[in-house]
Structures are given as C-alpha cells and as structure tokens.
C-alpha atoms as a PDB file:
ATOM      1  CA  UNK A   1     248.639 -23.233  99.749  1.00  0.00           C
ATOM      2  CA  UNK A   2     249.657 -26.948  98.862  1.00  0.00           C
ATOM      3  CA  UNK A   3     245.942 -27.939  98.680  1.00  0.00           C
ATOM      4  CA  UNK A   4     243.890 -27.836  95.761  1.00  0.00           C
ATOM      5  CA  UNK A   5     241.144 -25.371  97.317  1.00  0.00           C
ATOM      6  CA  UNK A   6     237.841 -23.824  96.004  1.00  0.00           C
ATOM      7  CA  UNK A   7     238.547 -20.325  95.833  1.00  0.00           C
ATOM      8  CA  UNK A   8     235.155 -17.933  95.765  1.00  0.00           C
ATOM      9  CA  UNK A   9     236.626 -14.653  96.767  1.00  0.00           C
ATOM     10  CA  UNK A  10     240.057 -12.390  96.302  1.00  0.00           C
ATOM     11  CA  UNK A  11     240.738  -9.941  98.809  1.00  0.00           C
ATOM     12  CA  UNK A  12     243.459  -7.463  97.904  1.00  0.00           C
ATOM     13  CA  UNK A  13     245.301  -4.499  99.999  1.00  0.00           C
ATOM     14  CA  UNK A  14     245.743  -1.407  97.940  1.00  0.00           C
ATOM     15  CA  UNK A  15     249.292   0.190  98.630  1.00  0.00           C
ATOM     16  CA  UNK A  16     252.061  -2.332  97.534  1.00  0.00           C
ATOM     17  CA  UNK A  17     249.767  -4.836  96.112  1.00  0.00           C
ATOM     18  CA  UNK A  18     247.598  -2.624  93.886  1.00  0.00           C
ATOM     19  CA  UNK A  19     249.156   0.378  93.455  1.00  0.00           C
ATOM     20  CA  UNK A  20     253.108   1.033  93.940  1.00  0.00           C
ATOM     21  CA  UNK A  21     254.300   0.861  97.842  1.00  0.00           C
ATOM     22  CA  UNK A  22     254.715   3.681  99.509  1.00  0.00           C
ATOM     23  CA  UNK A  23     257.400   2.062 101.094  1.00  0.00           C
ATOM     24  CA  UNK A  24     259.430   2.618  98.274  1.00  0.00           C
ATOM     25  CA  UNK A  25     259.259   6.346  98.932  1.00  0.00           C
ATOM     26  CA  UNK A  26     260.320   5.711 102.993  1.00  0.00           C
ATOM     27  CA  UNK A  27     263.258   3.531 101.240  1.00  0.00           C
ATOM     28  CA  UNK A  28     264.105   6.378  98.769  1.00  0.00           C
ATOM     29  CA  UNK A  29     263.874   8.754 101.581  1.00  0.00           C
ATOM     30  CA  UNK A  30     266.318   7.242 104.016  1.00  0.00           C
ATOM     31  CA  UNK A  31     268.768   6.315 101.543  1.00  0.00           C
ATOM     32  CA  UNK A  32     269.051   9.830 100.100  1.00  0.00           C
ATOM     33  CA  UNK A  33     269.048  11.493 103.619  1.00  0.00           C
ATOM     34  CA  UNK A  34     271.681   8.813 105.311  1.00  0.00           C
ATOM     35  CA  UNK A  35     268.971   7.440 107.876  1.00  0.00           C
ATOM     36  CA  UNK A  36     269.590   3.513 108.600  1.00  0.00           C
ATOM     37  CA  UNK A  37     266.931   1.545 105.961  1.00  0.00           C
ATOM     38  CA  UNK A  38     264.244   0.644 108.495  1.00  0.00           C
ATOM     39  CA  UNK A  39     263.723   3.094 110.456  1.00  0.00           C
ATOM     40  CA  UNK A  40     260.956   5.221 109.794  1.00  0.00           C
ATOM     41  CA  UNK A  41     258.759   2.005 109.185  1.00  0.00           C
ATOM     42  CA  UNK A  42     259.694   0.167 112.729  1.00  0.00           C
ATOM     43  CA  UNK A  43     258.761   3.681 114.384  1.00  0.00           C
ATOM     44  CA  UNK A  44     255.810   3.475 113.105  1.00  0.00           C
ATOM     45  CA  UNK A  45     255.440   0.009 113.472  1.00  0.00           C
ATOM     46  CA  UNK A  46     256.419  -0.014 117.245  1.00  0.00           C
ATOM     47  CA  UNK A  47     254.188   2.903 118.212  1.00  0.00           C
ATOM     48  CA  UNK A  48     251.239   1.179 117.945  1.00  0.00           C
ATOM     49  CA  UNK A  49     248.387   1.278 118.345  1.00  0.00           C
ATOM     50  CA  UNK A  50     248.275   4.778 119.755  1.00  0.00           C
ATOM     51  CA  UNK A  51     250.497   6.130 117.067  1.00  0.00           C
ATOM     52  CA  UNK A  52     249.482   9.292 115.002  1.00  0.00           C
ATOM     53  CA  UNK A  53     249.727   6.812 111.873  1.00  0.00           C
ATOM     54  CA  UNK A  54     247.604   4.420 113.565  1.00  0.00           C
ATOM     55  CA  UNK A  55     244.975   6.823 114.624  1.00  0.00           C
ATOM     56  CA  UNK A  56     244.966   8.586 111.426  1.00  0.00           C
ATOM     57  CA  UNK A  57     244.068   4.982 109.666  1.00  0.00           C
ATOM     58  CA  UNK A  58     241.214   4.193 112.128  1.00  0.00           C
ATOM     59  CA  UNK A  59     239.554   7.483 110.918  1.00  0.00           C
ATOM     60  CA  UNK A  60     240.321   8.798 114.823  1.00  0.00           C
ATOM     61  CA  UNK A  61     241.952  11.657 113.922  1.00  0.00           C
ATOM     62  CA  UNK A  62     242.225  14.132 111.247  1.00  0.00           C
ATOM     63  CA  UNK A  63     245.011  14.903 108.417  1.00  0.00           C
ATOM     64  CA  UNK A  64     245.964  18.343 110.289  1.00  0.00           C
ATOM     65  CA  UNK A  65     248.603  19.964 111.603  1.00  0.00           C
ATOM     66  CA  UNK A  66     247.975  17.941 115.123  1.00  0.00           C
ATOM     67  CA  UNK A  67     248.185  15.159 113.094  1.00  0.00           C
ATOM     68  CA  UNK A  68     251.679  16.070 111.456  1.00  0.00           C
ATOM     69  CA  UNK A  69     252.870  17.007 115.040  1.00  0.00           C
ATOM     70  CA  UNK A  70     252.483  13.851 116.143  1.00  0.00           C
ATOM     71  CA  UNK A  71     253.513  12.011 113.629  1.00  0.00           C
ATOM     72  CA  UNK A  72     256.738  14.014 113.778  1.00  0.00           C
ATOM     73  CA  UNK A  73     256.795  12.892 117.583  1.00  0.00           C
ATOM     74  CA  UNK A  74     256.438   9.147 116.893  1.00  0.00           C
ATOM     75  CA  UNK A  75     259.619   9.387 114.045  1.00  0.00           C
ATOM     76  CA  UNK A  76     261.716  11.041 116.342  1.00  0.00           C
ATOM     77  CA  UNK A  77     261.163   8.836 119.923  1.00  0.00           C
ATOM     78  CA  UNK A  78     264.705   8.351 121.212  1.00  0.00           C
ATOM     79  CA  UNK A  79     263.417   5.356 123.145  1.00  0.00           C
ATOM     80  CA  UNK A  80     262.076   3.572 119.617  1.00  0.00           C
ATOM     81  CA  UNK A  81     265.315   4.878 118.361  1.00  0.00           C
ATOM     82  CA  UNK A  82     267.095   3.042 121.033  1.00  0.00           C
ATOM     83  CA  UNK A  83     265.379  -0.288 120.297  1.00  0.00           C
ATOM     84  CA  UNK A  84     265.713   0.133 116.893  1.00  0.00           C
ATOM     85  CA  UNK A  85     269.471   0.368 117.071  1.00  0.00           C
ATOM     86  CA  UNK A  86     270.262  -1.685 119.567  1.00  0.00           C
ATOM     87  CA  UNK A  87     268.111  -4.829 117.394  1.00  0.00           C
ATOM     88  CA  UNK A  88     270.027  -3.587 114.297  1.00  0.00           C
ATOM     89  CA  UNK A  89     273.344  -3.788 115.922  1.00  0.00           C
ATOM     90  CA  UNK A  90     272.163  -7.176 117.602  1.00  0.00           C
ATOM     91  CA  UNK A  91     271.115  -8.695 114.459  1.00  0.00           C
ATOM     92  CA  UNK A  92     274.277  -7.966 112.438  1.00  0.00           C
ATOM     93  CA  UNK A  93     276.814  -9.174 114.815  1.00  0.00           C
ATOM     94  CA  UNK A  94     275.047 -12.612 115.208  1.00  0.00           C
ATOM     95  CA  UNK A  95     276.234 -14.885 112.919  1.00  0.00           C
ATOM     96  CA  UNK A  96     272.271 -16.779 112.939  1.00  0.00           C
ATOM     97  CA  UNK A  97     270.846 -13.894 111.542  1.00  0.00           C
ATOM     98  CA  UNK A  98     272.458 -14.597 108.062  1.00  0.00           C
ATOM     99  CA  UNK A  99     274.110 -11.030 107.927  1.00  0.00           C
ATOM    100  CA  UNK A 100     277.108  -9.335 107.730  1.00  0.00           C
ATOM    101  CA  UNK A 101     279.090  -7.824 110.496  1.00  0.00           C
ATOM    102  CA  UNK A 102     279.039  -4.154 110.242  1.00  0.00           C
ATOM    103  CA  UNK A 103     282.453  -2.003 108.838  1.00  0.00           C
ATOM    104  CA  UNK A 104     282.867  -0.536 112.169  1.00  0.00           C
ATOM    105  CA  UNK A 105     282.663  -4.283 114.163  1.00  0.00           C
ATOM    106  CA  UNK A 106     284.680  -6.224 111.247  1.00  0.00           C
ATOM    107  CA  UNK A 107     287.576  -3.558 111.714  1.00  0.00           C
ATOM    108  CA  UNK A 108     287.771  -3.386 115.142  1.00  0.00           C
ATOM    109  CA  UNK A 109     287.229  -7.076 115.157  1.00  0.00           C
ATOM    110  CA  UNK A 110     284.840  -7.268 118.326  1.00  0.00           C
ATOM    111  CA  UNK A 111     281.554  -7.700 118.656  1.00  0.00           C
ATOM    112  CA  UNK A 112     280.480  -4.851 121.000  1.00  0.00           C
ATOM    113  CA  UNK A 113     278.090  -2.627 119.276  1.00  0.00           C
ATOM    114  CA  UNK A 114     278.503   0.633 118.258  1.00  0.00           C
ATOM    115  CA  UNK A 115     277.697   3.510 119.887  1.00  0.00           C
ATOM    116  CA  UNK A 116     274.325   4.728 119.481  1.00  0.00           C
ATOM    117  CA  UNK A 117     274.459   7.774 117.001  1.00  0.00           C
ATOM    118  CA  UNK A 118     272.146  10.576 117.263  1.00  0.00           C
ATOM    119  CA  UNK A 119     268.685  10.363 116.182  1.00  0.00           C
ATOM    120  CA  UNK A 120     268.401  11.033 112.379  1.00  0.00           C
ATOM    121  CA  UNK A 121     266.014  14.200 111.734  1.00  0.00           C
ATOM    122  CA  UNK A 122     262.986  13.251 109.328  1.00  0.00           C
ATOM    123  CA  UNK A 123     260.997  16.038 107.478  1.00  0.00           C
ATOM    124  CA  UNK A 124     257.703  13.908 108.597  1.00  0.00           C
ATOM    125  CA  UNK A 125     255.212  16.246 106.473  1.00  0.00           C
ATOM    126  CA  UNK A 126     257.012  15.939 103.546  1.00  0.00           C
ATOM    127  CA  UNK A 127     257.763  12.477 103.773  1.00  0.00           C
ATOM    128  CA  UNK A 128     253.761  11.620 104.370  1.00  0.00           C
ATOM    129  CA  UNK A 129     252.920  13.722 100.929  1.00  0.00           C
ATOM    130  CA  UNK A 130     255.652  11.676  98.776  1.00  0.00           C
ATOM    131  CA  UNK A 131     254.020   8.292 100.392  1.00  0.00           C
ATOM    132  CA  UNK A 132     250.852   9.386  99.281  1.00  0.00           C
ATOM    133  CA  UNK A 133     252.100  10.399  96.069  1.00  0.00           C
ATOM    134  CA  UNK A 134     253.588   7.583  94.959  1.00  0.00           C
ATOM    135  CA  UNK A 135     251.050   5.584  95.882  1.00  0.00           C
ATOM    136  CA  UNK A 136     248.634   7.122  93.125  1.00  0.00           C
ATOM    137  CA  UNK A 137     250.692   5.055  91.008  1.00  0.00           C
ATOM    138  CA  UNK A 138     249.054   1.907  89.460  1.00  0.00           C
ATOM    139  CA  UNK A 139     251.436  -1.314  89.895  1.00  0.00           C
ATOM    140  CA  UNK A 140     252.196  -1.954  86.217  1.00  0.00           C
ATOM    141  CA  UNK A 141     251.132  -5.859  86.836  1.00  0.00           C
ATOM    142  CA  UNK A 142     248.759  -6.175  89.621  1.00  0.00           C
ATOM    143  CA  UNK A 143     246.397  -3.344  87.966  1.00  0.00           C
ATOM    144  CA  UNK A 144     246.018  -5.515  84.910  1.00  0.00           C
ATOM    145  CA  UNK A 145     245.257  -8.470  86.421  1.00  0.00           C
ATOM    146  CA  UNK A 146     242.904  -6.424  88.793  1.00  0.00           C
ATOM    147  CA  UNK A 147     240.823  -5.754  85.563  1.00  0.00           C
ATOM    148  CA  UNK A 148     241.022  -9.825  84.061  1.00  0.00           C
ATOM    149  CA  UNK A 149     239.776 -10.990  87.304  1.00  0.00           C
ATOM    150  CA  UNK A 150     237.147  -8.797  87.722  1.00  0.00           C
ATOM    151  CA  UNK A 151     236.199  -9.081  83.705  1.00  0.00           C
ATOM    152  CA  UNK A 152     236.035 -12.929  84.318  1.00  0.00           C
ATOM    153  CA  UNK A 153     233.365 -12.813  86.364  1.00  0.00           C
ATOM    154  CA  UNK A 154     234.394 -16.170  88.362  1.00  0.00           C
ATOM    155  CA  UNK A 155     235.461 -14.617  91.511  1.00  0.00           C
ATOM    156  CA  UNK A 156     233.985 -11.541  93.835  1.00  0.00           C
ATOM    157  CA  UNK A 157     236.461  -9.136  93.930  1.00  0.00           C
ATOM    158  CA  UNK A 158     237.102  -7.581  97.651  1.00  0.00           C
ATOM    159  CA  UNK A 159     239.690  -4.863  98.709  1.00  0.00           C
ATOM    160  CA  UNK A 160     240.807  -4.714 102.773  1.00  0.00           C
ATOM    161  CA  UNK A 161     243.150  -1.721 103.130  1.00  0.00           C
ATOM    162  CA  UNK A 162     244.580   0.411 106.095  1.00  0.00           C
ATOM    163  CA  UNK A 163     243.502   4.393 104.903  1.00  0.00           C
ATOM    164  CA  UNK A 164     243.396   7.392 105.192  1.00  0.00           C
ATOM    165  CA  UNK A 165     240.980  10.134 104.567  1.00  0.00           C
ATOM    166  CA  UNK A 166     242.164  13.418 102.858  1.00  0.00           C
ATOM    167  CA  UNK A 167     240.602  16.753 103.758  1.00  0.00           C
ATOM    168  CA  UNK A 168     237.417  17.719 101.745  1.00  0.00           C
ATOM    169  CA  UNK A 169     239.814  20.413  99.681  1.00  0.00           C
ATOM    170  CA  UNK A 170     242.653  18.554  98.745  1.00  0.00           C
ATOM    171  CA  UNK A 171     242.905  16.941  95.303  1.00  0.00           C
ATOM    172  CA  UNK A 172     244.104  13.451  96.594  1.00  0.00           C
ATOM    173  CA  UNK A 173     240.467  13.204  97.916  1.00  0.00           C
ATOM    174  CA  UNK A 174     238.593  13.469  94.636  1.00  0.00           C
ATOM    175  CA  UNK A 175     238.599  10.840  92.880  1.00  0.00           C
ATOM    176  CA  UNK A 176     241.612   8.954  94.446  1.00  0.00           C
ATOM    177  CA  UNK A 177     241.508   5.656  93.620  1.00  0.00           C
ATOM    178  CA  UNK A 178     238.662   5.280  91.758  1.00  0.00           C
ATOM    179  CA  UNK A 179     240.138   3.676  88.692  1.00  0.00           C
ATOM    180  CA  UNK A 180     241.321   1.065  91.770  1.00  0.00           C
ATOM    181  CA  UNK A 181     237.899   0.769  93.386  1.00  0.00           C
ATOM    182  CA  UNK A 182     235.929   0.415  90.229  1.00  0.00           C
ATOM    183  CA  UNK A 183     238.023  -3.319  90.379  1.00  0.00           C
ATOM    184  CA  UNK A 184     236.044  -4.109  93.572  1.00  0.00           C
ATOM    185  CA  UNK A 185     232.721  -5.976  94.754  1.00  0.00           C
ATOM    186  CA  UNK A 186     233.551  -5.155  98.573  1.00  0.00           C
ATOM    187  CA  UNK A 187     235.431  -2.638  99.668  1.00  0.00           C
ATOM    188  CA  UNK A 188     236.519  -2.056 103.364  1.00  0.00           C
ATOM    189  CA  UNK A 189     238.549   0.774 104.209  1.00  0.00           C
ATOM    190  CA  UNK A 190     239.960   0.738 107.651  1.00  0.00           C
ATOM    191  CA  UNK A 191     239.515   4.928 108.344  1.00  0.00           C
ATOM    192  CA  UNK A 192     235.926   4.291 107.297  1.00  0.00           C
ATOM    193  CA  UNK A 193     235.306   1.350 109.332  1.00  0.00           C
ATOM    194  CA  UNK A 194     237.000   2.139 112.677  1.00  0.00           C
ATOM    195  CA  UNK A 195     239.397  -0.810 112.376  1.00  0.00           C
ATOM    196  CA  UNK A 196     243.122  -1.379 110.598  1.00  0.00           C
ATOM    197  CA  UNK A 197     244.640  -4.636 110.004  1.00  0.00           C
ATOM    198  CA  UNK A 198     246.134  -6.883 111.396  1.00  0.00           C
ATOM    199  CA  UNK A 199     243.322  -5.974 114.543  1.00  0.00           C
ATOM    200  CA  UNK A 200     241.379  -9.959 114.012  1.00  0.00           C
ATOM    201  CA  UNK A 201     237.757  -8.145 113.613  1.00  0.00           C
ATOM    202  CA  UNK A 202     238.697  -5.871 110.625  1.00  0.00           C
ATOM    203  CA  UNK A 203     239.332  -9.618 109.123  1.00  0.00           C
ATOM    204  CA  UNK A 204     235.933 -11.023 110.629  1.00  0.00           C
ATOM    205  CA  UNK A 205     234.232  -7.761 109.231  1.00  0.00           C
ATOM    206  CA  UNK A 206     235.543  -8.253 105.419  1.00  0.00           C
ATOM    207  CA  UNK A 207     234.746 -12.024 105.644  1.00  0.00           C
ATOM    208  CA  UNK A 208     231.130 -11.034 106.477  1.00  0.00           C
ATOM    209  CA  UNK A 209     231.082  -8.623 103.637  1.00  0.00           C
ATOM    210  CA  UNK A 210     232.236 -10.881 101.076  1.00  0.00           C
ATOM    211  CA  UNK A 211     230.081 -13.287 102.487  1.00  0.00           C
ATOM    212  CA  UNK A 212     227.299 -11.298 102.361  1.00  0.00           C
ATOM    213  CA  UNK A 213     227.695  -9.932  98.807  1.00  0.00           C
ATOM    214  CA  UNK A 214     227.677 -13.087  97.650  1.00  0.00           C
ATOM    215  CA  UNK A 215     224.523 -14.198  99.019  1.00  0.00           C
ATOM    216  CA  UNK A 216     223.267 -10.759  97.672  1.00  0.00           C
ATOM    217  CA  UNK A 217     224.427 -12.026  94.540  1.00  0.00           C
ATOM    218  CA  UNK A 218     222.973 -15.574  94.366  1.00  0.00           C
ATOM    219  CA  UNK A 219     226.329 -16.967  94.504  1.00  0.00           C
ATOM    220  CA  UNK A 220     225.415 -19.028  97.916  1.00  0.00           C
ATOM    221  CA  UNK A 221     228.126 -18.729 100.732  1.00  0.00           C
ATOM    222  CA  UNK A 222     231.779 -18.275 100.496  1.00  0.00           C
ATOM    223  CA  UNK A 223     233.441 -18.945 103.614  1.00  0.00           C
ATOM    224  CA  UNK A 224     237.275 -18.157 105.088  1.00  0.00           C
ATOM    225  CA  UNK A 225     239.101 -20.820 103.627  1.00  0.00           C
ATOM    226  CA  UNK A 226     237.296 -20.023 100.469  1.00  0.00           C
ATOM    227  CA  UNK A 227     239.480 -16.582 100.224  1.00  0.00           C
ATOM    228  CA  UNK A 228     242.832 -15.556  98.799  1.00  0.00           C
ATOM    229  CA  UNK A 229     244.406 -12.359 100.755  1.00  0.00           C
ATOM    230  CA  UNK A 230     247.236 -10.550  99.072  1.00  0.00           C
ATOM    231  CA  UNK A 231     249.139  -8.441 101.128  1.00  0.00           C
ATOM    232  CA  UNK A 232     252.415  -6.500 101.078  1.00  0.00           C
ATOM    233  CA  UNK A 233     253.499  -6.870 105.468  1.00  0.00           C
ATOM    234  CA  UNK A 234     254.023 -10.561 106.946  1.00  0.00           C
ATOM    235  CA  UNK A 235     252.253  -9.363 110.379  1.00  0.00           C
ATOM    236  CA  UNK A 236     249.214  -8.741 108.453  1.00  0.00           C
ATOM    237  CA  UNK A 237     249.641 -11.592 106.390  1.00  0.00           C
ATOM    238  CA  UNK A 238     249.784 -13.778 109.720  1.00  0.00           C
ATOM    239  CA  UNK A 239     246.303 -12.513 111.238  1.00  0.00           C
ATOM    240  CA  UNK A 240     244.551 -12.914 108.269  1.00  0.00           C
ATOM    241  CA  UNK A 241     246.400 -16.675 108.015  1.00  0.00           C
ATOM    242  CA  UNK A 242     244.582 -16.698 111.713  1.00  0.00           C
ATOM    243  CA  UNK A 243     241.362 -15.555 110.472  1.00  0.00           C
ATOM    244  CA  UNK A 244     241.045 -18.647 108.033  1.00  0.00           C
ATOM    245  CA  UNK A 245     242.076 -16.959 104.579  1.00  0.00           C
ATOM    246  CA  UNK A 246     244.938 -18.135 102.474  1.00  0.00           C
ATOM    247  CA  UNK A 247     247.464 -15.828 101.908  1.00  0.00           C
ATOM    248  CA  UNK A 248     250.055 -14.452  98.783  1.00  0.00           C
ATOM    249  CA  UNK A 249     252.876 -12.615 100.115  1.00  0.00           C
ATOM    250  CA  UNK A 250     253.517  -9.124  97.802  1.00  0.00           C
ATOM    251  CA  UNK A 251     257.407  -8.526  97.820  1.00  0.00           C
ATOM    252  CA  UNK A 252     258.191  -4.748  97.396  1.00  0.00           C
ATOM    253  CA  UNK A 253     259.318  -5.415  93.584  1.00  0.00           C
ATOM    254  CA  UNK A 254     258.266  -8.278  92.810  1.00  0.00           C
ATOM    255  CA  UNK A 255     254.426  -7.780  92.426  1.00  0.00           C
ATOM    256  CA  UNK A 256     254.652 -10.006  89.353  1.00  0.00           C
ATOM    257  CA  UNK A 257     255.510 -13.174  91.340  1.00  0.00           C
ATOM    258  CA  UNK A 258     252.019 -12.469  93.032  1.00  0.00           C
ATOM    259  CA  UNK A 259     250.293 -12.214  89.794  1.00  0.00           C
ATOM    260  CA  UNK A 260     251.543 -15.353  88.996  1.00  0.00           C
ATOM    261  CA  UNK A 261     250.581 -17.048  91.816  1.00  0.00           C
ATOM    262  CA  UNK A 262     247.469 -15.941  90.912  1.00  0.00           C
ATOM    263  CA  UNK A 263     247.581 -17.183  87.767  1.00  0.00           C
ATOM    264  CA  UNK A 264     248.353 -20.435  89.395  1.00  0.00           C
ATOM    265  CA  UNK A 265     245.722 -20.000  91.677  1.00  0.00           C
ATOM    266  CA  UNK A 266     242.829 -19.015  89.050  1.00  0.00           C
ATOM    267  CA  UNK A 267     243.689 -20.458  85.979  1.00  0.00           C
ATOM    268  CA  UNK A 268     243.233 -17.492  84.627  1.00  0.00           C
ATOM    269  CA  UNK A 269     246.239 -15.650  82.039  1.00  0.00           C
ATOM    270  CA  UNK A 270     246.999 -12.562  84.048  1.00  0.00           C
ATOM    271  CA  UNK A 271     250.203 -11.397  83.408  1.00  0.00           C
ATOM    272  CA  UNK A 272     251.301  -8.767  81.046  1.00  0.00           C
ATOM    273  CA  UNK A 273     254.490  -7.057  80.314  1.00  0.00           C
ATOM    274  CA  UNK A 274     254.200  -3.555  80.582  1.00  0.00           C
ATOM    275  CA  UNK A 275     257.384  -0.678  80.484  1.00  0.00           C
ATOM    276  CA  UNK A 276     255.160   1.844  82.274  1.00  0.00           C
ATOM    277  CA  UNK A 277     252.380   2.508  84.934  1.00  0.00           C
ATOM    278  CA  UNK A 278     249.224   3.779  84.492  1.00  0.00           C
ATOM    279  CA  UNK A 279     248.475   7.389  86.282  1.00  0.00           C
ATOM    280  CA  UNK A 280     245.574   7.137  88.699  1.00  0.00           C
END
C-alpha cells in the first residue's frame, strides 16, 4: 500500500481480526496436550475443499454429530499427518528456512529426519466448542476502532467471513455476534452464501455488495482498488490481493499494528488502550 489511494470501503473478517482468533485456542490446545504447533490447522488446511470444516463453512452440512465425525476423520488422516511431518522435519533441518535444527538432529548431528511418531489423538468436539468460545470474545482494539469507523460516517463498513451456522437451540446462535454485526453496512457470511474465502467469487460477490450499497446509498461507485481487506491468513489475504482489494495483514497478537495501519490509512484516531475485552 505505498500509494496514496482513495479508500471508499473497509472490509473486515470476523475471527482474528474482530473478535479474538480462535487460533489461539488450537495453539493453547496443542501446547497443553504435546501435539506439534501446527497441526490441527494444516489438517484442516490441506483437506480442502471437501473437508468437514470446509463443508460446514459453505452452509453444506450441518453442526451434528456427522459433522463431528468427520471432522474427527480429517484431524486424524495419517497421510496429512505424514506430510505434515515430513515438511516440519524438512523445514527445520534446512538451513534457508531460518530455523533451528531440531534436539534430536543437533545431537545426533545428521540431518536425517526423525522418525515419524504416532499420530497425536485430538478431542475434535471439544476442541471445535473452545474455538467457538473464544471467539465470542471482542478483540480489545479492533472492536473499538470497529465502532470510530463506523461512527465517522466516511467509509461503508463491510464484513467477509468464513461461518458457521449453530443449531436453532444452541445459545451461540442467538444473538452471536450481534454487537459485531451492528458495526457493518454489508455483511457476507460464507455458510449463508454458499462460498468461503479464499474461493475468487466469494471476493467478486462482496465487491458487488459494497458496490451496490453504496449506490443504494448515493455514495456513487466504489470499486476494488477502492477497498481495504483485513484479514488474519496470508492465503486469503493473497486472493483478495488478486481480486483488486488492498490488503492489512492481522498477526495473531498483534491486532493493534492493524489498527494502526488503519489509522494510517483513514486518518482517523483509532486506537485505544484497553486492559480487558468486551463480552459479546
């Protein structure tokens, strides 16, 4: 984003932009069980696009016990878990990567791998409850900010975020969100819409809506290049970079640095110091 740019529109993810990552609970949940950091998110990032998670956030499936059952299926693949090692293994015995040899490697001072140990069990109900859970948690920066922007009136506010829908009787489906979604011109929800990022037309459908609010709105038309995307994971990050939009990068952490950028970006004063998060 070296050019000075007109910027019309922000579009925003939810988890780990808006509210706190749910990452954070997969990293909490590996470290306390012993499971290699990584893991549970490239399973579910390498069983795509068929994946229970997948299908769940494309609205194709429901949030039932098939749906747990599968999801338990995709953690526990001992061909992703394989891969996964294998590339882990790769990765820190070659000296480009910028990393560390591993203990075992270092010691035995060679660079064959290690052998492949067995395939961590993952509690993959549980763990899809505490992601959901923590994720009800306002980020203690972005949230604020959220409300400036849309108080300023000077931008239309716009929200693109892989969900999921709860079942009609469970509490996490009434009312989640809405102090979130209040923040928002255009929402687009990819269970609701048939379509999770980074698929390119889930991109072309939230530039149309944006687009098309604004016209609503007699605020004439506000284009690709006219749109700041924040997101939280570089591959979506990349196809909406493809789809025209500029892009902020959210590190897990370090949702501050965003709101600054934003700050940058706006010219608005967004950023406040807060010691703790707001309850959804």
């Amino acid at each position: 984003m070296a050019q000075k740019k007109v910027i019309k529109a922000l579009l925003f993810d939810i988890g780990g932009v808006c509210v706190v990552s749910p990452f954070q609970a997969i990293l909490d949940y590996e470290i306390s069980e012993g499971i290699p950091p990584g893991w549970v998110n490239f399973s579910i990032s390498r069983s795509s696009p068929n994946g229970s998670w997948h299908q769940l956030e494309r609205g194709e499936i429901k949030m039932d016990a098939a749906f747990f059952a599968g999801f338990y299926r995709d953690l526990h693949d001992s061909k992703l878990w394989k891969e996964y090692w294998t590339r882990s293994q790769a990765k820190s015995l070659d000296p480009s990567v910028g990393k560390e040899a591993t203990a075992t490697s270092t010691a035995a001072g060679a660079n064959a791998p290690a052998p492949i140990p067995s395939l961590p069990e993952i509690d993959a109900e549980w763990l899809f409850w505490e992601m959901m859970r923590v994720s009800r948690t306002t980020d203690q920066y972005m949230f604020p900010a959220l409300q400036k922007l849309k108080a300023s009136g000077c931008f239309v506010m716009a929200a693109l975020s892989n969900t999921v829908i709860y079942p009609p009787d469970h509490p996490y489906g009434k009312g989640t969100f809405e102090d979130v979604r209040r923040q928002f011109d255009v929402f687009v929800s990819s269970a609701h819409v048939g379509l999770r990022k980074p698929d390119p037309r889930i991109y072309e459908l939230a530039i149309r809506e944006i687009d098309s609010f604004a016209r609503g709105k007699g605020l004439g038309e506000v284009k690709a290049d006219e749109v700041v995307f924040l997101d939280d994971i570089g591959e979506n990050l990349k196809a909406g970079k493809k789809a025209g939009l500029n892009t902020i990068k959210v590190h897990l952490g370090k949702t501050d640095d965003a709101v600054k950028e934003l700050e940058r970006i706006t010219g608005l004063a967004l950023l406040e110091d807060k010691d703790t998060k707001a309850r959804l």
